[in-house]
N, C-alpha and C. Protein backbone atom coordinates (compact mmCIF):
# COMPACT_ATOMS: atom_id res chain seq x y z
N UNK A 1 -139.57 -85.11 36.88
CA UNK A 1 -140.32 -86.32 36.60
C UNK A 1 -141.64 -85.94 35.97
N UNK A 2 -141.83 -86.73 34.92
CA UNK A 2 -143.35 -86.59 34.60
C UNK A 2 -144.36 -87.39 34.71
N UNK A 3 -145.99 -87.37 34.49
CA UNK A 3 -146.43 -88.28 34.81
C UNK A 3 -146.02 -90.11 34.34
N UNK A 4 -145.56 -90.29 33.05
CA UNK A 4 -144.96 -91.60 32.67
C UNK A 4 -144.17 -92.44 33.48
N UNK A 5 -143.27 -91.10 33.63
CA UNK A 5 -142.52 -91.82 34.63
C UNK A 5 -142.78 -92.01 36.39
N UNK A 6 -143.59 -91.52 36.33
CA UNK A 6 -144.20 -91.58 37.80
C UNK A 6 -145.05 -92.96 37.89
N UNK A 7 -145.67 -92.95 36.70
CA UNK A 7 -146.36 -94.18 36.09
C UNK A 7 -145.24 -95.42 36.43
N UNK A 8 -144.51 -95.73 35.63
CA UNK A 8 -143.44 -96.69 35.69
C UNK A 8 -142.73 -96.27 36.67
N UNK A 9 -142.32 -96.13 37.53
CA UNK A 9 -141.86 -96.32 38.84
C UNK A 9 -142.56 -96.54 39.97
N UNK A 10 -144.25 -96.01 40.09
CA UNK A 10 -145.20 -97.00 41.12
C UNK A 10 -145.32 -98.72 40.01
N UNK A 11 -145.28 -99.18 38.77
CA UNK A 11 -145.42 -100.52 38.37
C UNK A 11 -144.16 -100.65 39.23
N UNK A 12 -143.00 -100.65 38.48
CA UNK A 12 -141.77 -101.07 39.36
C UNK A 12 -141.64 -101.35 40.58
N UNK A 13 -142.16 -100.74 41.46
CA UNK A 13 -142.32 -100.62 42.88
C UNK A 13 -144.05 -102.01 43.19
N UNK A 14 -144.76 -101.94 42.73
CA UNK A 14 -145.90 -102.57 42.95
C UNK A 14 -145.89 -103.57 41.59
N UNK A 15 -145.20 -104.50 41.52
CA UNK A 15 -145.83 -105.29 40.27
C UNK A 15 -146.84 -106.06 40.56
N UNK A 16 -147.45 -106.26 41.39
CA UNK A 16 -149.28 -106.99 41.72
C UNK A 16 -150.13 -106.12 40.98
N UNK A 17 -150.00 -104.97 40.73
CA UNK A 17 -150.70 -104.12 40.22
C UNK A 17 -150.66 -104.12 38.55
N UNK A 18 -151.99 -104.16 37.81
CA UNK A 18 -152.25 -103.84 36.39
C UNK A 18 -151.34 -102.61 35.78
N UNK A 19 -151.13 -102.01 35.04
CA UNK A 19 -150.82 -100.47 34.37
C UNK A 19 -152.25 -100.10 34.69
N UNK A 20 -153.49 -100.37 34.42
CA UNK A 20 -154.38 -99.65 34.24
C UNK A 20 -155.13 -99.01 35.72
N UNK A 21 -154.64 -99.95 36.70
CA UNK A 21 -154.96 -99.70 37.88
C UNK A 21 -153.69 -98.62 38.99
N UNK A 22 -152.69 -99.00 38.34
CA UNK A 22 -151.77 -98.09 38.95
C UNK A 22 -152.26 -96.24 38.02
N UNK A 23 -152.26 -96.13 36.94
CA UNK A 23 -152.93 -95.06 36.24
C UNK A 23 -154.58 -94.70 37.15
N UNK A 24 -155.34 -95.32 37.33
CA UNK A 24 -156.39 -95.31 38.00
C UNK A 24 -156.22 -94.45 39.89
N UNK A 25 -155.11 -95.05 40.40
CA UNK A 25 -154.75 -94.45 41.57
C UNK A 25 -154.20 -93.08 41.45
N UNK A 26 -153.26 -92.96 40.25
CA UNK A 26 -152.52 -91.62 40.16
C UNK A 26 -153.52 -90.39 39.97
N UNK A 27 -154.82 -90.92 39.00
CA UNK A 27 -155.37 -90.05 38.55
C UNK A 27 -156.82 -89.87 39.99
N UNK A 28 -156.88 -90.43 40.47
CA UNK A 28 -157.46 -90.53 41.76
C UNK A 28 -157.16 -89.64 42.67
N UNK A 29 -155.87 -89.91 42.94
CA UNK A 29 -154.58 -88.79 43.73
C UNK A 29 -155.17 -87.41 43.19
N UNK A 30 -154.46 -87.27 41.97
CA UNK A 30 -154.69 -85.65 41.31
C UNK A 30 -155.71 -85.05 41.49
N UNK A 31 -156.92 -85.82 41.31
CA UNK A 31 -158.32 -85.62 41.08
C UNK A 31 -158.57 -84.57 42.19
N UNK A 32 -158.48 -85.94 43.32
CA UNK A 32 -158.70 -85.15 44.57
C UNK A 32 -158.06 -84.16 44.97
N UNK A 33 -157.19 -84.14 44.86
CA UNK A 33 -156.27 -82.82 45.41
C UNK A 33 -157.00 -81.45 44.42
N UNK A 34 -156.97 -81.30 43.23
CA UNK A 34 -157.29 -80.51 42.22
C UNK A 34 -159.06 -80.44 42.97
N UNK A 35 -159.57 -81.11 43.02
CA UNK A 35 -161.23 -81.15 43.50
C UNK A 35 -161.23 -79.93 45.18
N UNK A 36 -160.24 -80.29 45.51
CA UNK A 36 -160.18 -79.89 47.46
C UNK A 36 -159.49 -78.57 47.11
N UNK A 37 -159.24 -78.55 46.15
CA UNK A 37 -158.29 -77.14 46.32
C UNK A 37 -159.57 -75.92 45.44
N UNK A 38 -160.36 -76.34 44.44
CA UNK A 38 -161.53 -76.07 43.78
C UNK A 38 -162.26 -75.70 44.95
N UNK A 39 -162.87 -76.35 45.77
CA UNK A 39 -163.52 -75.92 46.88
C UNK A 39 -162.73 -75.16 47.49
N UNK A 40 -161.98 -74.49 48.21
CA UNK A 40 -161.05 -73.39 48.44
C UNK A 40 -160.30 -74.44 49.59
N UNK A 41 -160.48 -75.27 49.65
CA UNK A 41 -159.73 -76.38 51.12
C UNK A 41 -158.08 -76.46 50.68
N UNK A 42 -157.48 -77.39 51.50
CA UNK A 42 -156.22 -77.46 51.96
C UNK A 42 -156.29 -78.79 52.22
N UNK A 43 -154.73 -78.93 51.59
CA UNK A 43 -154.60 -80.92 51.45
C UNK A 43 -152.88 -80.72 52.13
N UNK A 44 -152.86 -81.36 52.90
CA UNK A 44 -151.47 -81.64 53.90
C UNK A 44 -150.97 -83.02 53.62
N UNK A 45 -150.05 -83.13 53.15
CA UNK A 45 -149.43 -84.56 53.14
C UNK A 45 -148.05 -84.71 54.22
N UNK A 46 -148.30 -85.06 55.21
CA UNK A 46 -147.35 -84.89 56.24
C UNK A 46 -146.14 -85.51 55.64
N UNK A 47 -145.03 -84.88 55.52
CA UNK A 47 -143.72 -85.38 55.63
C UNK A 47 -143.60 -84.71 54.35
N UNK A 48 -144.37 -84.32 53.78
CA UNK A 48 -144.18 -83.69 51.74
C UNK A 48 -144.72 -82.11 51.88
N UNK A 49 -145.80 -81.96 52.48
CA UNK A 49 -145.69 -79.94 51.97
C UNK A 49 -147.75 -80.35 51.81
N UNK A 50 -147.58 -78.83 51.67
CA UNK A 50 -149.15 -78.77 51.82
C UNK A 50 -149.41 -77.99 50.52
N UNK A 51 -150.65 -78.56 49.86
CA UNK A 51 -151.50 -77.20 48.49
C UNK A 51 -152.51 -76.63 49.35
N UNK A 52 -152.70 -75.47 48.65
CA UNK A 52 -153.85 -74.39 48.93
C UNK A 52 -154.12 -73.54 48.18
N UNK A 53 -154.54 -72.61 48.30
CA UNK A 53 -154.60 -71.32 47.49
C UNK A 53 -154.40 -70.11 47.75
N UNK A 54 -153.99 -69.48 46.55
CA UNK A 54 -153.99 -68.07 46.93
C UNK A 54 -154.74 -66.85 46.40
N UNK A 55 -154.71 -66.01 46.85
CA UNK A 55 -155.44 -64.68 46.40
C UNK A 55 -154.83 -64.25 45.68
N UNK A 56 -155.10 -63.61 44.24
CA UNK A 56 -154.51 -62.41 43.73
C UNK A 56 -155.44 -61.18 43.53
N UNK A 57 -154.71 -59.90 44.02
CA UNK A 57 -156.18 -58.87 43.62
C UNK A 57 -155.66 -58.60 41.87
N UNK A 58 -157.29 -57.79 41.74
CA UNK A 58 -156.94 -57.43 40.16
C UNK A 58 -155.77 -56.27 39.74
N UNK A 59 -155.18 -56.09 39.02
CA UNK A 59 -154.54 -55.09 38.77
C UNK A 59 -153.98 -55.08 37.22
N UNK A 60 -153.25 -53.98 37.00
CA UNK A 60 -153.50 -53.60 35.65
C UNK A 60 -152.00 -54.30 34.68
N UNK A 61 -151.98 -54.65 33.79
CA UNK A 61 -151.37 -55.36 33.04
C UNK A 61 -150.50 -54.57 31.73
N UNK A 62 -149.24 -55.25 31.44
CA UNK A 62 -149.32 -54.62 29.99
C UNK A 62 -148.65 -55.86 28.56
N UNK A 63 -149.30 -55.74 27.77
CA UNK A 63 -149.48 -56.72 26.92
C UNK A 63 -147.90 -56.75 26.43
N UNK A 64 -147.39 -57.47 26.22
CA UNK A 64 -146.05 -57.44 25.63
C UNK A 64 -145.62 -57.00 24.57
N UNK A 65 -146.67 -57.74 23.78
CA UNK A 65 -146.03 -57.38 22.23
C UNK A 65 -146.63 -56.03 22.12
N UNK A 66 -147.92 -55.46 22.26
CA UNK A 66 -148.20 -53.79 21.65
C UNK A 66 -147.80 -53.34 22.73
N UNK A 67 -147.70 -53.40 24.48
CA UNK A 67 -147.67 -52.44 24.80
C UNK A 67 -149.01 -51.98 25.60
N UNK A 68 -149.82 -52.05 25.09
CA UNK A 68 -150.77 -51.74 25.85
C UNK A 68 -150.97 -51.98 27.12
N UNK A 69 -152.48 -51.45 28.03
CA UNK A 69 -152.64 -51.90 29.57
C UNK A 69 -153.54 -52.25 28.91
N UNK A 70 -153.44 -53.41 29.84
CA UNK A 70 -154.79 -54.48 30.15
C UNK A 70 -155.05 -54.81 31.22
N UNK A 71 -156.21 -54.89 31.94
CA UNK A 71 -157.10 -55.26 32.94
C UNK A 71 -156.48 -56.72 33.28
N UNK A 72 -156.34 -56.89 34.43
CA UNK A 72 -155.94 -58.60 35.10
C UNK A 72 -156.95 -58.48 35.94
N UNK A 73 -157.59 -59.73 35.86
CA UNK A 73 -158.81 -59.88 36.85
C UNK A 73 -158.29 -60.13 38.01
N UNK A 74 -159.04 -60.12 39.42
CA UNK A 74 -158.28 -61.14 40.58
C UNK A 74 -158.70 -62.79 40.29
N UNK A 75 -157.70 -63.27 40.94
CA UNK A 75 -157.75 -65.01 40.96
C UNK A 75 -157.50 -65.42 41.70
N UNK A 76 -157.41 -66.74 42.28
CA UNK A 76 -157.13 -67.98 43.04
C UNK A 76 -155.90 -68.95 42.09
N UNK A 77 -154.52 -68.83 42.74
CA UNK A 77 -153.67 -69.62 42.29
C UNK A 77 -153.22 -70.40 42.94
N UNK A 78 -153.20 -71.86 42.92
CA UNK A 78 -152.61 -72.96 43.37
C UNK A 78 -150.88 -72.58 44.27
N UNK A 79 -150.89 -72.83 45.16
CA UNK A 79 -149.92 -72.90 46.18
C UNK A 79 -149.27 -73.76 47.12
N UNK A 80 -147.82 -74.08 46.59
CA UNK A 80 -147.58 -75.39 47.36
C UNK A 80 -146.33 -75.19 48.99
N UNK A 81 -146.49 -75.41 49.89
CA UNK A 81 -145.48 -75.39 50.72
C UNK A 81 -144.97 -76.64 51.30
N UNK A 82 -143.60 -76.39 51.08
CA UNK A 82 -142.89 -77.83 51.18
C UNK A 82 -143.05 -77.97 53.05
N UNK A 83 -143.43 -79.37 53.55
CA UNK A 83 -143.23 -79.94 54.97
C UNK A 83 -141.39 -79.84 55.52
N UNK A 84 -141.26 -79.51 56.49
CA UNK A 84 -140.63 -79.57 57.36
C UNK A 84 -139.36 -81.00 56.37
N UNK A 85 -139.50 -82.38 56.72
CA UNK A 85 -138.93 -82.85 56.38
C UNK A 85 -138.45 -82.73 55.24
N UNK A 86 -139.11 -82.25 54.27
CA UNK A 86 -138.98 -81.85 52.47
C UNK A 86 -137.73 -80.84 52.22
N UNK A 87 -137.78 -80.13 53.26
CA UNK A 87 -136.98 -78.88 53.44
C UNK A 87 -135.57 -79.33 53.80
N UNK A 88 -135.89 -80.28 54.87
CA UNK A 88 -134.90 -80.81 55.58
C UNK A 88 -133.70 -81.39 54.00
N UNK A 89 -134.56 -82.69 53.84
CA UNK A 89 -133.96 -83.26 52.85
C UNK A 89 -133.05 -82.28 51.76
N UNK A 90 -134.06 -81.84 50.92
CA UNK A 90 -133.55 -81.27 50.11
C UNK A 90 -132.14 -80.29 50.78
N UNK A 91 -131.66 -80.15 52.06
CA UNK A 91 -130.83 -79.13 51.91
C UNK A 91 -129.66 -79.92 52.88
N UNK A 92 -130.02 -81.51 53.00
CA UNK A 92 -128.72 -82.16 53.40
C UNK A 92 -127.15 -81.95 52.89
N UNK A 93 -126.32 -81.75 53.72
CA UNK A 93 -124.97 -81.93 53.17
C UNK A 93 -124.31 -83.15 53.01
């Protein structure tokens, strides 16, 4: 799914709602989550999985096309773990 369609399926689901105000909530949603995870925090959506972050240390790289090593800095990468029920679902028979 992408955002469009995530778009048109909360209208579908909520038609009291504008387009511009259902867009307004989604990007609200993201915001925050992307904002809480920036600060190094943790966002839990019970019944869906949790974001956080992760560590990477630096280490050494090699460029594809020449070949060469290159330096990888360390980083912080976005990390999602699916909730209990998420897990569940997805592996119904």
């Amino acid at each position: 799914m992408i955002r469009s369609e995530l778009l048109q399926a909360l209208a579908k689901d909520n038609p009291d709602l504008r387009a511009d105000e259902i867009e307004q909530v989604v990007d609200i949603f993201f915001e925050e989550i992307s904002q809480r995870l920036t600060e190094g925090g943790r966002v839990e959506l019970r019944g869906f999985g949790a974001f956080s972050t992760r560590e990477r240390d630096a280490r050494k790289g090699r460029n594809p096309r020449t070949g060469e090593t290159v330096d990888v800095p360390a980083k912080r990468v976005p990390y999602f773990k699916p909730g209990k029920e998420m897990r569940e679902r997805l592996n119904e028979s």
